[in-house]
Protein backbone atom coordinates (compact mmCIF):
# COMPACT_ATOMS: atom_id res chain seq x y z
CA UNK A 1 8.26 10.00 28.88
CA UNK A 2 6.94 6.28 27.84
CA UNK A 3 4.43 8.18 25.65
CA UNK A 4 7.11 10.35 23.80
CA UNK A 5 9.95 7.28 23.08
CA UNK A 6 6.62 4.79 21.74
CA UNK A 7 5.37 7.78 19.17
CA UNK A 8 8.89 8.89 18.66
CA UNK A 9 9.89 5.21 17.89
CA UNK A 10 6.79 4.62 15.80
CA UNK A 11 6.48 6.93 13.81
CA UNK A 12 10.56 6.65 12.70
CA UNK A 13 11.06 10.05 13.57
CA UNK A 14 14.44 9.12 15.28
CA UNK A 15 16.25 10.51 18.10
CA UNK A 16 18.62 13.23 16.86
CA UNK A 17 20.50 15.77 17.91
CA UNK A 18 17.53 17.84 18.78
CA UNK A 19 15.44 16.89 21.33
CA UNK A 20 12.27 17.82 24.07
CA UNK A 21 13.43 18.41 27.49
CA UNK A 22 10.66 18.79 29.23
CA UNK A 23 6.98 17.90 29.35
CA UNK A 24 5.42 20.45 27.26
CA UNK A 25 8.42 19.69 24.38
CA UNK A 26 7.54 16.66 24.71
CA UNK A 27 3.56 16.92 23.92
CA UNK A 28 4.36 19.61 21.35
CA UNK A 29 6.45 17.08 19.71
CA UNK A 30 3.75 14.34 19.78
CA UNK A 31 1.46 16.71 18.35
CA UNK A 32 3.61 17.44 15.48
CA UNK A 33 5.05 14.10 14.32
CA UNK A 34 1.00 12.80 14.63
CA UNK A 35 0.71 15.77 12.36
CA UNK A 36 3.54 14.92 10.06
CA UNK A 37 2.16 11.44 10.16
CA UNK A 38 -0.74 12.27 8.67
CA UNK A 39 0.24 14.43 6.31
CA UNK A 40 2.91 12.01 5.22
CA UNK A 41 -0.34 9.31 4.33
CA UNK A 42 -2.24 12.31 2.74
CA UNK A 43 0.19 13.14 0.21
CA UNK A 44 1.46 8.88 -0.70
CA UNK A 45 -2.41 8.05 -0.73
CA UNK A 46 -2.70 10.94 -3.15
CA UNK A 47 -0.01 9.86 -5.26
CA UNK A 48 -1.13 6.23 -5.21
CA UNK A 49 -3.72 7.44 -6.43
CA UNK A 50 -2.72 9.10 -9.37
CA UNK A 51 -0.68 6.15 -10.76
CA UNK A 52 -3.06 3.97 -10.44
CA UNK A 53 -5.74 6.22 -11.95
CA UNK A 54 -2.94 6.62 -14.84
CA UNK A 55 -2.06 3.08 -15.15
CA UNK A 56 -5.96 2.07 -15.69
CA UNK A 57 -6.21 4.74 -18.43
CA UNK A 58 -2.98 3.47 -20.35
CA UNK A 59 -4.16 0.37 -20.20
CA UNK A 60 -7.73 0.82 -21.45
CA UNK A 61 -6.23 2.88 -24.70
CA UNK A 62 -3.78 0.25 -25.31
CA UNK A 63 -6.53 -2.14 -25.33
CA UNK A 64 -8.50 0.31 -28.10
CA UNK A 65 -5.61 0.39 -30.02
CA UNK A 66 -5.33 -3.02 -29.88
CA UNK A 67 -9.07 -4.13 -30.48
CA UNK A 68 -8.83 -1.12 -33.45
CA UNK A 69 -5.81 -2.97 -35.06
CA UNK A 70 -7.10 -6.69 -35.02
CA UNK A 71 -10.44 -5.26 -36.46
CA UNK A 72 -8.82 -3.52 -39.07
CA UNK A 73 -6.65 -6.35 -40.40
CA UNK A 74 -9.91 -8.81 -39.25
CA UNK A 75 -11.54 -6.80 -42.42
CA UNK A 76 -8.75 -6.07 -44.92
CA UNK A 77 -8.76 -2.31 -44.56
CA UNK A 78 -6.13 -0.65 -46.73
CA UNK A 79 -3.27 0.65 -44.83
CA UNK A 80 -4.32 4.47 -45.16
CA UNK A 81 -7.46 3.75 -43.41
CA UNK A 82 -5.78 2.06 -40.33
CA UNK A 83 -3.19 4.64 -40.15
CA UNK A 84 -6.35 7.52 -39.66
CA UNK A 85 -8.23 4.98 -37.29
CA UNK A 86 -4.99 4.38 -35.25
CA UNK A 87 -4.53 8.58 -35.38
CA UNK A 88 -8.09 9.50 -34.67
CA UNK A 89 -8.08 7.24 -31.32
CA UNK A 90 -4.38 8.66 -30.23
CA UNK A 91 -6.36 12.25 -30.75
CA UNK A 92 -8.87 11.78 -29.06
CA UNK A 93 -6.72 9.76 -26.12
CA UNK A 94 -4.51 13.02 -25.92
CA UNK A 95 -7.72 15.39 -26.10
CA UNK A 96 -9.46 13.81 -23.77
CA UNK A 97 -6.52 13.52 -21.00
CA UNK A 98 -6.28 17.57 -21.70
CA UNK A 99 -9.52 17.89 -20.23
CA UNK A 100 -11.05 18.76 -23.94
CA UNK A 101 -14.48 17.08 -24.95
CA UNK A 102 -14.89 16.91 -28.47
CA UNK A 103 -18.42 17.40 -28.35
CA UNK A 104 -18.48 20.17 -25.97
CA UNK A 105 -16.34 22.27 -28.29
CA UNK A 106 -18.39 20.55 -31.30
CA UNK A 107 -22.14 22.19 -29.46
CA UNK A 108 -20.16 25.28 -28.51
CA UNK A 109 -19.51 26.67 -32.25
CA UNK A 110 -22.29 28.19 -33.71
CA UNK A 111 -24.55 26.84 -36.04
């Protein structure tokens, strides 16, 4: 019964309305909020995981747009040459987030 309230109370399942009444309730009950538990880290760690992997990709093509911008001004390019620069790199930001390599389709056409 200790067993049951200390997992029950960890793991913020709560006491409602349902509840074991005996022994084997009780370990089946255990077993499945461990189970819950777990599957509860899986999926945050998971998602974590994808925002951060996001956030760090943002970041680094903000920083090529950025480093692209200052170089072209650095050097006087005329406008229509900074607008393809600035358009080639959001290309190839959105191709390569699509799963598409440019030169994997460029070696696949034939010659």
């Amino acid at each position: 019964m200790s067993m049951y309230w200390s997992i029950t109370t960890l793991t913020t399942t709560g006491y409602g309305d349902l509840h074991p009444v005996n022994t084997r309730e009780m370990i089946f009950d255990i077993c499945y909020m461990m189970f819950n538990l777990g599957l509860t880290a899986y999926l945050i760690g998971n998602m974590t995981n994808l925002v951060v992997h996001g956030t760090s990709r943002t970041r680094k093509f903000r920083d090529t747009i950025q480093a692209a911008s200052s170089f072209a001004m650095r050097n006087g390019l005329p406008v229509r040459l900074q607008e393809q620069m600035l358009a080639h790199l959001c290309l190839k930001h959105r191709t390569d987030s699509e799963g598409l390599q440019q030169q994997e389709i460029l070696e696949s056409l034939p010659k």
